[in-house]
Protein backbone atom coordinates (compact mmCIF):
# COMPACT_ATOMS: atom_id res chain seq x y z
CA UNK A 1 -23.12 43.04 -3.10
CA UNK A 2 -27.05 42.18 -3.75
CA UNK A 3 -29.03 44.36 -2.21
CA UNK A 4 -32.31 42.40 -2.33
CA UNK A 5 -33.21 39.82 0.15
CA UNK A 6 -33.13 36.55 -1.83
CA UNK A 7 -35.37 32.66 -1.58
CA UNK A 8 -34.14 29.70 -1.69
CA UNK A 9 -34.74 28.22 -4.80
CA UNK A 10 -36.62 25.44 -3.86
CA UNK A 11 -38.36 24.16 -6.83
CA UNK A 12 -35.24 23.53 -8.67
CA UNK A 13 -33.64 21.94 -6.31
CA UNK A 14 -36.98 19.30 -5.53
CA UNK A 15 -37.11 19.15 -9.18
CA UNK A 16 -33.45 17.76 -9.16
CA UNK A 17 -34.35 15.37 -6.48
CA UNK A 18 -36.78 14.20 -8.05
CA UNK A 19 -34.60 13.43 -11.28
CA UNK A 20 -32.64 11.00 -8.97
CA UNK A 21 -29.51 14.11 -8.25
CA UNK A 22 -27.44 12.78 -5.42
CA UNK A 23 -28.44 15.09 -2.42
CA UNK A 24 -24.91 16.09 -1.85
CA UNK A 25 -24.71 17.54 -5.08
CA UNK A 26 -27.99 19.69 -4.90
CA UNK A 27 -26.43 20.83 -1.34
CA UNK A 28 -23.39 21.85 -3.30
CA UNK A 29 -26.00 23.92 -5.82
CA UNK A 30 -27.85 25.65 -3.05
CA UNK A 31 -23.98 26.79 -1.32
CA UNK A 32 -23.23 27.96 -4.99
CA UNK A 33 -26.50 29.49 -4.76
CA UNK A 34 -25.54 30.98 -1.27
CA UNK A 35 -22.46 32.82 -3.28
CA UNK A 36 -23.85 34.18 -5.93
CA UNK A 37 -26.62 35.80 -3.66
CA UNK A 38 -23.83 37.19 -0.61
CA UNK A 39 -21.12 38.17 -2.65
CA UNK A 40 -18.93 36.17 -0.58
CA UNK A 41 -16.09 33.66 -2.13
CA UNK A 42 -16.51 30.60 -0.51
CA UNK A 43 -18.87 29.19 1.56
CA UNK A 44 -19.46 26.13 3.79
CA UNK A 45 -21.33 23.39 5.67
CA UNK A 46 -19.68 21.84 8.85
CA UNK A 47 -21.40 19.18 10.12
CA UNK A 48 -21.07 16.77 13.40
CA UNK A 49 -19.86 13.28 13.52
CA UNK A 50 -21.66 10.23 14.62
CA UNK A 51 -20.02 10.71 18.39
CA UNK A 52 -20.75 13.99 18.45
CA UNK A 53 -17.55 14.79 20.00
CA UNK A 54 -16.12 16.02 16.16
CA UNK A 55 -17.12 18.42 13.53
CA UNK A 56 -16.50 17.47 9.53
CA UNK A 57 -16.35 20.30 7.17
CA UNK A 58 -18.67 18.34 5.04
CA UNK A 59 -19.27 20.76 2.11
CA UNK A 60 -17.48 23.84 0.70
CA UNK A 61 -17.44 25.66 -2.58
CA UNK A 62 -15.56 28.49 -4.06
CA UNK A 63 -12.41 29.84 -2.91
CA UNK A 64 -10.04 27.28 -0.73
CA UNK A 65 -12.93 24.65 -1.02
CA UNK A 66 -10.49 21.76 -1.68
CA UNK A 67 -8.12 22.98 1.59
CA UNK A 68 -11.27 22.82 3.53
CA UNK A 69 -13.30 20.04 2.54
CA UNK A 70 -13.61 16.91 4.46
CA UNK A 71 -11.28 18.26 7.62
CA UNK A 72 -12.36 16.67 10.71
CA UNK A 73 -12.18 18.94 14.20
CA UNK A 74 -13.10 19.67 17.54
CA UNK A 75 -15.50 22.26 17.67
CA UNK A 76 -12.89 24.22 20.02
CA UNK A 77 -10.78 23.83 17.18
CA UNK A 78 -12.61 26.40 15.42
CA UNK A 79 -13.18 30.18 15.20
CA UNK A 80 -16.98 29.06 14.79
CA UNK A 81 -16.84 27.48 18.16
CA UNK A 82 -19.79 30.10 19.58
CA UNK A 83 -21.88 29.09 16.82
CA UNK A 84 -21.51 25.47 16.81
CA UNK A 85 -22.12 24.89 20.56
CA UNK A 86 -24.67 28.10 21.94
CA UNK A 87 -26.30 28.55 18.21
CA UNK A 88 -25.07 32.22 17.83
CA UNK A 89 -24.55 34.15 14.65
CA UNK A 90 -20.94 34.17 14.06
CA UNK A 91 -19.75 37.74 12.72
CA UNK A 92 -15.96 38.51 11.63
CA UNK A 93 -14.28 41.36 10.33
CA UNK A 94 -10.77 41.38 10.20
CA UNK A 95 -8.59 44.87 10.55
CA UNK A 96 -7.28 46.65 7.69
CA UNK A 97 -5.00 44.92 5.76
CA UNK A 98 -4.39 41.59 8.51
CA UNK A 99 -5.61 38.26 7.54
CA UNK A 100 -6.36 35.61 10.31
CA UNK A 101 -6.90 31.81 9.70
CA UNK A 102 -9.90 30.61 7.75
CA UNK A 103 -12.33 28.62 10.28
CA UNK A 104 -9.11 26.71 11.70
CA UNK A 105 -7.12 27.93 14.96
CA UNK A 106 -4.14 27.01 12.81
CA UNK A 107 -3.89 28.08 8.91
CA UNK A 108 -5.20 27.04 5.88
CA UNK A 109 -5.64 30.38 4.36
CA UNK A 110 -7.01 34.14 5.21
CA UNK A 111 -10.36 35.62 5.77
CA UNK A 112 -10.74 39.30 5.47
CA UNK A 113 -14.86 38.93 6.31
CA UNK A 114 -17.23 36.14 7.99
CA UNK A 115 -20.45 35.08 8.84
CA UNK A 116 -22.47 31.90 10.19
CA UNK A 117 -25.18 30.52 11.27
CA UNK A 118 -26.41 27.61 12.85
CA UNK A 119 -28.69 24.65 10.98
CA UNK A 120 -31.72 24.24 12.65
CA UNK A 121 -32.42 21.16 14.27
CA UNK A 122 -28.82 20.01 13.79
CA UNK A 123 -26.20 20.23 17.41
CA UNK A 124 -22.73 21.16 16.52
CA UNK A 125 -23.94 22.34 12.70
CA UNK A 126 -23.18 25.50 10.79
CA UNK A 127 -23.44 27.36 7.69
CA UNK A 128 -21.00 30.16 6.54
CA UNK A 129 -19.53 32.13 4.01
CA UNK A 130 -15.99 33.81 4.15
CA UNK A 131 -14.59 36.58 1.92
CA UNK A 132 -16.79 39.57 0.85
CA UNK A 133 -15.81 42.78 -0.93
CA UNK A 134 -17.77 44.55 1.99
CA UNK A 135 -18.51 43.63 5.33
CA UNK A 136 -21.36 41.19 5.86
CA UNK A 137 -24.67 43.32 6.89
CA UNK A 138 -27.85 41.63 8.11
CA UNK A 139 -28.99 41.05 4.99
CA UNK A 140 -26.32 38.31 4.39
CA UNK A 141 -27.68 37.06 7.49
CA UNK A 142 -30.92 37.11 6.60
CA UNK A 143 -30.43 34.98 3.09
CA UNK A 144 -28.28 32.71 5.44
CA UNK A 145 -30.73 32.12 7.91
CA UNK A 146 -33.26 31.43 4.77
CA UNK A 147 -31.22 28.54 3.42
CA UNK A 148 -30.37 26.96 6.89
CA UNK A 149 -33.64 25.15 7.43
CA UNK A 150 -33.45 24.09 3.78
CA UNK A 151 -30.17 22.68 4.32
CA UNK A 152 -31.19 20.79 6.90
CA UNK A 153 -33.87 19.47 5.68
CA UNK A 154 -31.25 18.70 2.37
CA UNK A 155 -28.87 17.22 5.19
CA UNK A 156 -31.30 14.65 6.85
CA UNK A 157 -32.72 13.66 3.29
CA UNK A 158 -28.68 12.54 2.34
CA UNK A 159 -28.70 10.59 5.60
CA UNK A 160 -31.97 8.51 4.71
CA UNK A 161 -30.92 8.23 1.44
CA UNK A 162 -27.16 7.13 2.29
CA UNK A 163 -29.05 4.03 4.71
CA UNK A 164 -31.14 2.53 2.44
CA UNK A 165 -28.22 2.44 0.10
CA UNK A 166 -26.10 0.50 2.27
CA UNK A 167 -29.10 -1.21 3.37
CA UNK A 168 -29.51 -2.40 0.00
CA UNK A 169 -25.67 -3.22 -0.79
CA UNK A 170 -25.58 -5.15 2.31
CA UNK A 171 -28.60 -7.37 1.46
CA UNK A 172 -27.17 -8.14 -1.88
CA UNK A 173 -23.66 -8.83 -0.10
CA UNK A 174 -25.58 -11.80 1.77
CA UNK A 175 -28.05 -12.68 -1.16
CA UNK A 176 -24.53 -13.52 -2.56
CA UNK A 177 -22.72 -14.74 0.50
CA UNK A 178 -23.30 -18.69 -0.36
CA UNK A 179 -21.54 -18.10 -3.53
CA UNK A 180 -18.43 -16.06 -2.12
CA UNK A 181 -17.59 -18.45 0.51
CA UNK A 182 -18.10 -21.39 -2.04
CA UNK A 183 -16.55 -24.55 -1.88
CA UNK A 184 -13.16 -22.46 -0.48
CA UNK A 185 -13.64 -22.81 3.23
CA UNK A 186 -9.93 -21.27 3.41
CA UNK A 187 -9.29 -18.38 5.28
CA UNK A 188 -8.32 -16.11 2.99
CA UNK A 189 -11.51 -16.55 0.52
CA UNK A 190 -12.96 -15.74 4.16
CA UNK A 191 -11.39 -12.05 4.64
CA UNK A 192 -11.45 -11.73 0.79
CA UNK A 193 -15.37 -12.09 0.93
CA UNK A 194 -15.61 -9.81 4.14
CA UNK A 195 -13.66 -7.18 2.78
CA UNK A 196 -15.64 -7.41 -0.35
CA UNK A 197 -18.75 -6.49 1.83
CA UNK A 198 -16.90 -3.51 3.63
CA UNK A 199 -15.80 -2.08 -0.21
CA UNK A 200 -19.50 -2.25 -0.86
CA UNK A 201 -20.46 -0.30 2.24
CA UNK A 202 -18.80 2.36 0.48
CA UNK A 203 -15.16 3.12 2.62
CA UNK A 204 -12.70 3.92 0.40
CA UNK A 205 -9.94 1.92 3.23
CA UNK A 206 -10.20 -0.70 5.72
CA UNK A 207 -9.17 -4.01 7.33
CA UNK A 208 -9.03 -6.68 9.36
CA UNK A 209 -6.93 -7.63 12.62
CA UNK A 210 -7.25 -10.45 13.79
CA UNK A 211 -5.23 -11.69 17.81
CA UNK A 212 -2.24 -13.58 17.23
CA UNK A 213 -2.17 -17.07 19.13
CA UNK A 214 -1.42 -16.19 22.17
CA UNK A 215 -3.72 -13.01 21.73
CA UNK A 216 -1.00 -10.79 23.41
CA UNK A 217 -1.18 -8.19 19.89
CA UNK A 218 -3.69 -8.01 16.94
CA UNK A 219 -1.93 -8.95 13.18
CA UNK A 220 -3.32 -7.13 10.21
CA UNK A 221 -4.85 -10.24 8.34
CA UNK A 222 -5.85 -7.91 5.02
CA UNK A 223 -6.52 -4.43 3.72
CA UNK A 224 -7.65 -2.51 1.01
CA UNK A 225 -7.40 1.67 -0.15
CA UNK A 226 -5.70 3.86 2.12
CA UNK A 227 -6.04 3.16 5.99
CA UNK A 228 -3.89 4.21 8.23
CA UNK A 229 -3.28 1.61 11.52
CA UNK A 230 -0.24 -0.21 11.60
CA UNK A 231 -0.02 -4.02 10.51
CA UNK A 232 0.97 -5.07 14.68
CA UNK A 233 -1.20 -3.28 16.99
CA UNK A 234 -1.92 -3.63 20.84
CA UNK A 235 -5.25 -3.52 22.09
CA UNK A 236 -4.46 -0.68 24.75
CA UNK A 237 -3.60 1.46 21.10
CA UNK A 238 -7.50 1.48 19.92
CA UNK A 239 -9.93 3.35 21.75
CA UNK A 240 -11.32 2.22 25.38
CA UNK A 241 -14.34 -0.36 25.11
CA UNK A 242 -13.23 -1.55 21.37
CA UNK A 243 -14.02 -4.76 22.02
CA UNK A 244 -17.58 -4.64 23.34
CA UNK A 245 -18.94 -2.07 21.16
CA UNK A 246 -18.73 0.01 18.01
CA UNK A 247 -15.74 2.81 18.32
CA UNK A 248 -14.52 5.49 16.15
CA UNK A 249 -10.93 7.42 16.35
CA UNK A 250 -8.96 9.91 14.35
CA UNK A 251 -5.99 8.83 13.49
CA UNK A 252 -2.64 10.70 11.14
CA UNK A 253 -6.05 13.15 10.58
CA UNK A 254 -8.67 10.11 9.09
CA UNK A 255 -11.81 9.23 10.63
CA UNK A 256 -11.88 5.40 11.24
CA UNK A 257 -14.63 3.28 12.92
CA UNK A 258 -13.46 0.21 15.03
CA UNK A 259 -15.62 -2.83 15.17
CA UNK A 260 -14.87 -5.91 17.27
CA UNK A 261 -15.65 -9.33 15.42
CA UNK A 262 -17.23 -10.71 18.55
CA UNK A 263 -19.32 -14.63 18.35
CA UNK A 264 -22.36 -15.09 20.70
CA UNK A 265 -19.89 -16.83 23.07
CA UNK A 266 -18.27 -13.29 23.89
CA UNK A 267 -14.89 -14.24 22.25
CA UNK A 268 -13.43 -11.53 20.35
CA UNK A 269 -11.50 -12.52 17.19
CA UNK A 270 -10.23 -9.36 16.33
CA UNK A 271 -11.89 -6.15 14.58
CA UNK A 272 -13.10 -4.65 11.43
CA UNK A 273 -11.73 -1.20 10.67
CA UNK A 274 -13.04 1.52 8.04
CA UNK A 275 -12.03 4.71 7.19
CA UNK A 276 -15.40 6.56 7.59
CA UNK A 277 -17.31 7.82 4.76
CA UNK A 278 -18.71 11.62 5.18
CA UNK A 279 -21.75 11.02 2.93
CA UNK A 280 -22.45 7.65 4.94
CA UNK A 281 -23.11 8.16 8.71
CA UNK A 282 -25.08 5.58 9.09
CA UNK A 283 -22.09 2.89 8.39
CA UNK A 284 -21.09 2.69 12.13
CA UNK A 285 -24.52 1.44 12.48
CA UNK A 286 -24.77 -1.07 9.78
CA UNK A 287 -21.49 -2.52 10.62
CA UNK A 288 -22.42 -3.19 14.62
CA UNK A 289 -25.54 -5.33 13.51
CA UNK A 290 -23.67 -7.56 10.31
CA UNK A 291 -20.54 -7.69 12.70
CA UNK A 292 -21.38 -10.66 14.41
CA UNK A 293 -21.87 -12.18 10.21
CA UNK A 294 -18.58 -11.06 9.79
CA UNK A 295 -17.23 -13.43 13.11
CA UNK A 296 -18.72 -15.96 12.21
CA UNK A 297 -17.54 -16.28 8.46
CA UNK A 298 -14.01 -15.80 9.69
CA UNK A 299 -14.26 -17.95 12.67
CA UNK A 300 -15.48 -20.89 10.90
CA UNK A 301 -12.43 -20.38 8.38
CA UNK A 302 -10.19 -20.35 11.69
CA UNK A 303 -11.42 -23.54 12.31
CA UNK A 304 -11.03 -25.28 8.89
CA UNK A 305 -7.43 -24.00 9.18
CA UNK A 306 -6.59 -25.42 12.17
CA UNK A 307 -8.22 -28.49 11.42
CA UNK A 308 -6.39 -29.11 8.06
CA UNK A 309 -2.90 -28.15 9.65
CA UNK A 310 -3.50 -30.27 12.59
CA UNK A 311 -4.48 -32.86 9.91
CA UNK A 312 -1.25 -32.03 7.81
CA UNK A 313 0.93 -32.23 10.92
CA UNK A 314 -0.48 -35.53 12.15
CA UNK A 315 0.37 -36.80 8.68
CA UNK A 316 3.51 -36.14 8.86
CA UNK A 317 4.21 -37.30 12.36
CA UNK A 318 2.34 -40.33 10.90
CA UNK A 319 5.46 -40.40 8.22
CA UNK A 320 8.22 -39.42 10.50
CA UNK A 321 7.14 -42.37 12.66
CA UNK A 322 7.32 -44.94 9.35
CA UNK A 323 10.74 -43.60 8.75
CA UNK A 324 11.99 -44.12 12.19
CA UNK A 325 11.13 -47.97 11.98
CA UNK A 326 13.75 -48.34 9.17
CA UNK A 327 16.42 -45.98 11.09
CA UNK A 328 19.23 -48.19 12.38
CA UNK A 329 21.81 -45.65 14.11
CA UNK A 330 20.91 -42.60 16.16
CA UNK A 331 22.17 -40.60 13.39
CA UNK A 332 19.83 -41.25 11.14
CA UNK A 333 17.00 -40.95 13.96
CA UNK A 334 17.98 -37.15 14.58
CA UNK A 335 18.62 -36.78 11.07
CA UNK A 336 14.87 -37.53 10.42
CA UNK A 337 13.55 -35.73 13.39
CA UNK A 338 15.32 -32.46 12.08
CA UNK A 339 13.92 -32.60 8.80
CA UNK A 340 10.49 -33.23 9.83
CA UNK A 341 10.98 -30.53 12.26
CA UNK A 342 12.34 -28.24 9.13
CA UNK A 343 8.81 -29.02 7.72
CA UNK A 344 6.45 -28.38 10.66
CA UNK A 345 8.34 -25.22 12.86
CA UNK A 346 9.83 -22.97 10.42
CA UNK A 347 13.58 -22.05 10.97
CA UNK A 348 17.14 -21.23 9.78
CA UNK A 349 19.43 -23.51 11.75
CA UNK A 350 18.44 -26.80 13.54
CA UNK A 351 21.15 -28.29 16.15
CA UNK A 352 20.82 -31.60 18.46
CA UNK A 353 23.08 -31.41 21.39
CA UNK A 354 24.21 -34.53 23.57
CA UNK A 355 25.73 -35.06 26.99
CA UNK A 356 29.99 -34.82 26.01
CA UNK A 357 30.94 -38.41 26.81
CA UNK A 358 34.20 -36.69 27.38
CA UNK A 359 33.04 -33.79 29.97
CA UNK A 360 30.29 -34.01 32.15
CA UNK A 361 29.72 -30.44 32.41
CA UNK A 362 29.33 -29.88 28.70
CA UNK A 363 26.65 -30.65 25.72
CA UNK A 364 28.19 -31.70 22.22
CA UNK A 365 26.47 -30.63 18.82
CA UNK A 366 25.62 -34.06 17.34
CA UNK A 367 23.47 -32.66 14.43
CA UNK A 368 23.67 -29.14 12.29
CA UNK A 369 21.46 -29.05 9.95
CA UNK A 370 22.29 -26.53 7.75
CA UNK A 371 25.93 -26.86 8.98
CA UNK A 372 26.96 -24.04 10.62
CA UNK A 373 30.32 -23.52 11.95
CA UNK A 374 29.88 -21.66 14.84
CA UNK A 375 27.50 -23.77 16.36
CA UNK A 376 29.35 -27.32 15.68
CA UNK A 377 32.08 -24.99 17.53
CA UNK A 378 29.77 -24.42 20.82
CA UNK A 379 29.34 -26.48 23.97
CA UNK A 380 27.30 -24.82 26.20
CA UNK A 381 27.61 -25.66 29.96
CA UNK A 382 24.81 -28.08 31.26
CA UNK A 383 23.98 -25.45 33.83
CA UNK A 384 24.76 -21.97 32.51
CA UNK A 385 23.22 -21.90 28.78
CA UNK A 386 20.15 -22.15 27.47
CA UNK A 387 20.59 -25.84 25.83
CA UNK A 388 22.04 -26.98 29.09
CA UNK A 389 18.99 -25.51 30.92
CA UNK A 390 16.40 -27.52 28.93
CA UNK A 391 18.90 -30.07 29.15
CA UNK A 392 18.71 -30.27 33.12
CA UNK A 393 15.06 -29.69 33.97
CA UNK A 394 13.41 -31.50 31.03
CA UNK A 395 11.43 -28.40 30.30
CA UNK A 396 10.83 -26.62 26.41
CA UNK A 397 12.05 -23.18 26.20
CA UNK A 398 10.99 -20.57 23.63
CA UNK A 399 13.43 -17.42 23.30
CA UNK A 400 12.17 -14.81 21.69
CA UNK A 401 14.75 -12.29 21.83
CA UNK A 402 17.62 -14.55 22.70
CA UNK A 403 19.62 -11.17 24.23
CA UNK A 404 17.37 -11.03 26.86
CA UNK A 405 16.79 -14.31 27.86
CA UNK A 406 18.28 -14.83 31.45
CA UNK A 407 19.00 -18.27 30.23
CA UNK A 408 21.57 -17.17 27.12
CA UNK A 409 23.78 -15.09 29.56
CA UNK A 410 26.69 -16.78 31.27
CA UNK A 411 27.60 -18.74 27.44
CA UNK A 412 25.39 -17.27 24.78
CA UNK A 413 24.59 -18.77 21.87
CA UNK A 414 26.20 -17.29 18.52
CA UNK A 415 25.25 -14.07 18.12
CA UNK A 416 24.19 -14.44 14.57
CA UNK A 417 20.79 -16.06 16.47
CA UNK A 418 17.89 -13.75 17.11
CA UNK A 419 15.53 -16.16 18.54
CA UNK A 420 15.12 -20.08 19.47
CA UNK A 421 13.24 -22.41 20.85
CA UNK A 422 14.67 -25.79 22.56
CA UNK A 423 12.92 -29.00 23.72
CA UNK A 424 14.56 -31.94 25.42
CA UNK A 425 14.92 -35.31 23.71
CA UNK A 426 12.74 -37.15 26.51
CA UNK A 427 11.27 -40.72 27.27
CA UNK A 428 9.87 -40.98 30.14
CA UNK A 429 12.69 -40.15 33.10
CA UNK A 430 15.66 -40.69 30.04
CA UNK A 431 16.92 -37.68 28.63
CA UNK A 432 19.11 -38.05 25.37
CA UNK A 433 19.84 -34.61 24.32
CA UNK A 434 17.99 -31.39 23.41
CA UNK A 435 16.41 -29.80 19.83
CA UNK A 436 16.67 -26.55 19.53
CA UNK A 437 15.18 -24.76 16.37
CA UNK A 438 17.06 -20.83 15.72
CA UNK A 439 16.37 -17.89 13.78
CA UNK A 440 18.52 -14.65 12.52
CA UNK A 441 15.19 -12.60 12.56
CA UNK A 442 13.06 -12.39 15.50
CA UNK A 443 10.56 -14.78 15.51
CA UNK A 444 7.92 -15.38 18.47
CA UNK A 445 6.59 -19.21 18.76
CA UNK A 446 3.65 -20.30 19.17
CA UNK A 447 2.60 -22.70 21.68
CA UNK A 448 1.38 -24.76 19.24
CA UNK A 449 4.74 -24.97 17.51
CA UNK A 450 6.53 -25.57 20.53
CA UNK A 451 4.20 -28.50 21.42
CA UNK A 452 4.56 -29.86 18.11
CA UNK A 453 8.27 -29.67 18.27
CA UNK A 454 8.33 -31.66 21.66
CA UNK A 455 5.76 -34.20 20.40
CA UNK A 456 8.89 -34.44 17.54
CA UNK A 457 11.44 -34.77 19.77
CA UNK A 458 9.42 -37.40 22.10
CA UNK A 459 8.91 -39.63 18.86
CA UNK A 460 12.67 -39.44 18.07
CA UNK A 461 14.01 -40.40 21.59
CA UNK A 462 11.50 -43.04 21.69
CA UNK A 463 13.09 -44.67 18.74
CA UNK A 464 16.71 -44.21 20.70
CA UNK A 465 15.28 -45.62 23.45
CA UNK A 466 14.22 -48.56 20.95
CA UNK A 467 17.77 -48.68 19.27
CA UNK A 468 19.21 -48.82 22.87
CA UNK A 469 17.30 -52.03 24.49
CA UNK A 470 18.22 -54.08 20.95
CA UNK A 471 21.64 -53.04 21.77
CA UNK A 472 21.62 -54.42 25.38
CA UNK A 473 19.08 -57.07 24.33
């Protein structure tokens, strides 16, 4: 072990600086530096998070430097828990011939020696080395305590440096905004030009979630790189406050920051998410202030979407209606009512059902379109099934989960159906029949589909009601 008490080497690691060396690199010099001076076989840098509530092994060289580096704790997750919080000198010596975890409660390896100190000016900060031939004498302490404030001063220079790099990445990302969004006002060139600026704020994973329709759960819309949420999430999963301000949260052992996409209206879209970047703690920060950018690019997509659906459907009610006027039977009126509702409400089985002329209590399958034998072979009650429910109050009736609906109980429909929704075939106080749309996967409607679907099933029993009066004309 050196027995001379050695300096920092400071003007090599300024002159590196100043030949444009990353700062997390020199840091990595002065810890190999650190080694070669103690003796010891690896040593470390733990820094604290942005919420200060988590430590991040930031640097470590030598010896089980690739188990250690980049582990996120809890400062009472440590052995170095002393040092970290009250800023004492953390000493270890293990007894002969028993190894105890390195740094970690749980294992990762063994230490036979230890020491640490704190970085000046720096809360929950620490520098160590692990593993010495000999025990660690004040003399290790000594060269520690020599680099700390060196370190430190290292540590805050990375920070500065890591802003005004995403400072400048960001003002390039909107120098070239105009030419992202382009003459595609779709909503995907919209998420593909946000998540181009989150790639260029460095994260190596993120994405976007965005409320479903009924804003009951939030849908991943896209991702990119690793990232570990789930594509369905509930808002009660992500941490407390998400939606009014800038979060972070560990999850399956990755840092991520959560930030709400929130217009000046106070309506939340959704939220960004990022795994966050070590060398980059000023991203939580960068993302809170261009968040409301990020809204506003998606939201006005949202809108050109809905528009040019609503514009599609209308066209195609616009059709349907055309089509109608040269129907001559009520066949051929349902007939075009199920295609067009084929077109506009995605499913697997359409069926029209009509009072039985031949039983008052039943409904009879007029219409399966794709046949299917099991339903031309059902006729529900007009009180105890879900068709004869719609049937009797004149009310739509979306089923997500057909096995639980109170409605599908007494005479369910055929089990190979997951979910349905069912309007009545209405004009005014005349009921013909109902629609019903089915799936064999679950499938949750949206109100909008289940409005469009009645506004399909009003324009076909308006032409019945039309066929009906020539008949008795």
């Amino acid at each position: 072990m050196p027995d001379t008490l050695a300096h920092p080497n400071w003007e090599e690691w300024l002159n590196a600086l100043g030949q444009a060396t990353p700062p997390d690199r020199v840091i990595e010099n002065a810890l190999h530096w650190l080694l070669e001076r103690t003796g010891a076989q690896t040593a470390f840098l733990i820094l604290p998070d942005t919420t200060g509530e988590w430590i991040d092994i930031a640097h470590a060289v030598g010896a089980e430097a690739e188990a250690l580096k980049g582990l996120r704790l809890r400062p009472s997750e440590t052995l170095l828990e002393p040092t970290l919080t009250l800023g004492t000198t953390w000493w270890y010596e293990a007894p002969t011939s028993q190894t105890t975890p390195i740094i970690l409660r749980k294992p990762v390896g063994g230490i036979r020696t230890g020491l640490a100190v704190p970085l000046p000016g720096i809360p929950l900060s620490a520098l160590g080395v692990l593993n010495c031939a000999e025990p660690f004498t004040e003399t290790e302490q000594q060269i520690l305590e020599s680099l700390a404030p060196v370190l430190s001063v290292l540590v805050r220079y990375q920070d500065s440096c890591a802003r005004e790099q995403t400072q400048a990445r960001m003002l390039a990302w909107f120098t070239r905004l105009p030419h992202l969004i382009g003459a595609d006002p779709s909503l995907q060139n919209a998420l593909n030009t946000v998540a181009s600026a989150m790639q260029a704020l460095g994260s190596a994973g993120g994405g976007i979630w965005l409320y479903n329709d009924e804003r009951t759960v939030l849908l991943n819309a896209i991702r990119f790189g690793a990232h570990p949420l789930p594509d369905v999430l509930l808002g009660l999963e992500l941490p407390q406050g998400w939606d009014m301000r800038v979060s972070e949260m560990v999850r399956d052992g990755r840092a991520l920051v959560v930030v709400p996409l929130r217009l000046a209206e106070q309506k939340v879209l959704g939220f960004v998410s990022l795994t966050l970047p070590l060398e980059e703690p000023a991203l939580a920060e960068w993302l809170e202030a261009i968040a409301g950018h990020f809204a506003l690019v998606i939201h006005h997509a949202l809108l050109y979407e809905q528009t040019a659906r609503r514009a599609r459907q209308l066209s195609q009610l616009y059709e349907l209606s055309l089509k109608l006027g040269e129907t001559y039977t009520p066949l051929e009126v349902l007939n075009e009512v199920v295609v067009a509702a084929r077109a506009l409400v995605p499913h697997d089985v359409a069926v029209v059902y009509v009072p039985d002329p031949q039983d008052t209590e039943r409904l009879l399958p007029t219409l399966v379109m794709p046949a299917n034998d099991a339903l031309w072979n059902h006729f529900p009650h007009r009180l105890h099934s879900l068709p004869g429910y719609v049937y009797s109050f004149a009310t739509p009736l979306s089923a997500p989960d057909l096995s639980e609906n109170p409605h599908n109980r007494k005479e369910p429909l055929p089990s190979q159906f997951i979910s349905a929704l069912a309007v009545p075939l209405q004009v005014a106080d005349r009921l013909y029949g109902v629609l019903m749309v089915l799936t064999e996967t679950p499938r949750d409607f949206a109100l909008a589909e289940a409005e469009l679907l009645f506004t399909l099933a009003n324009t076909g029993a308006l032409r019945l009601h039309d066929l009906q009066q020539r008949i008795h004309a």
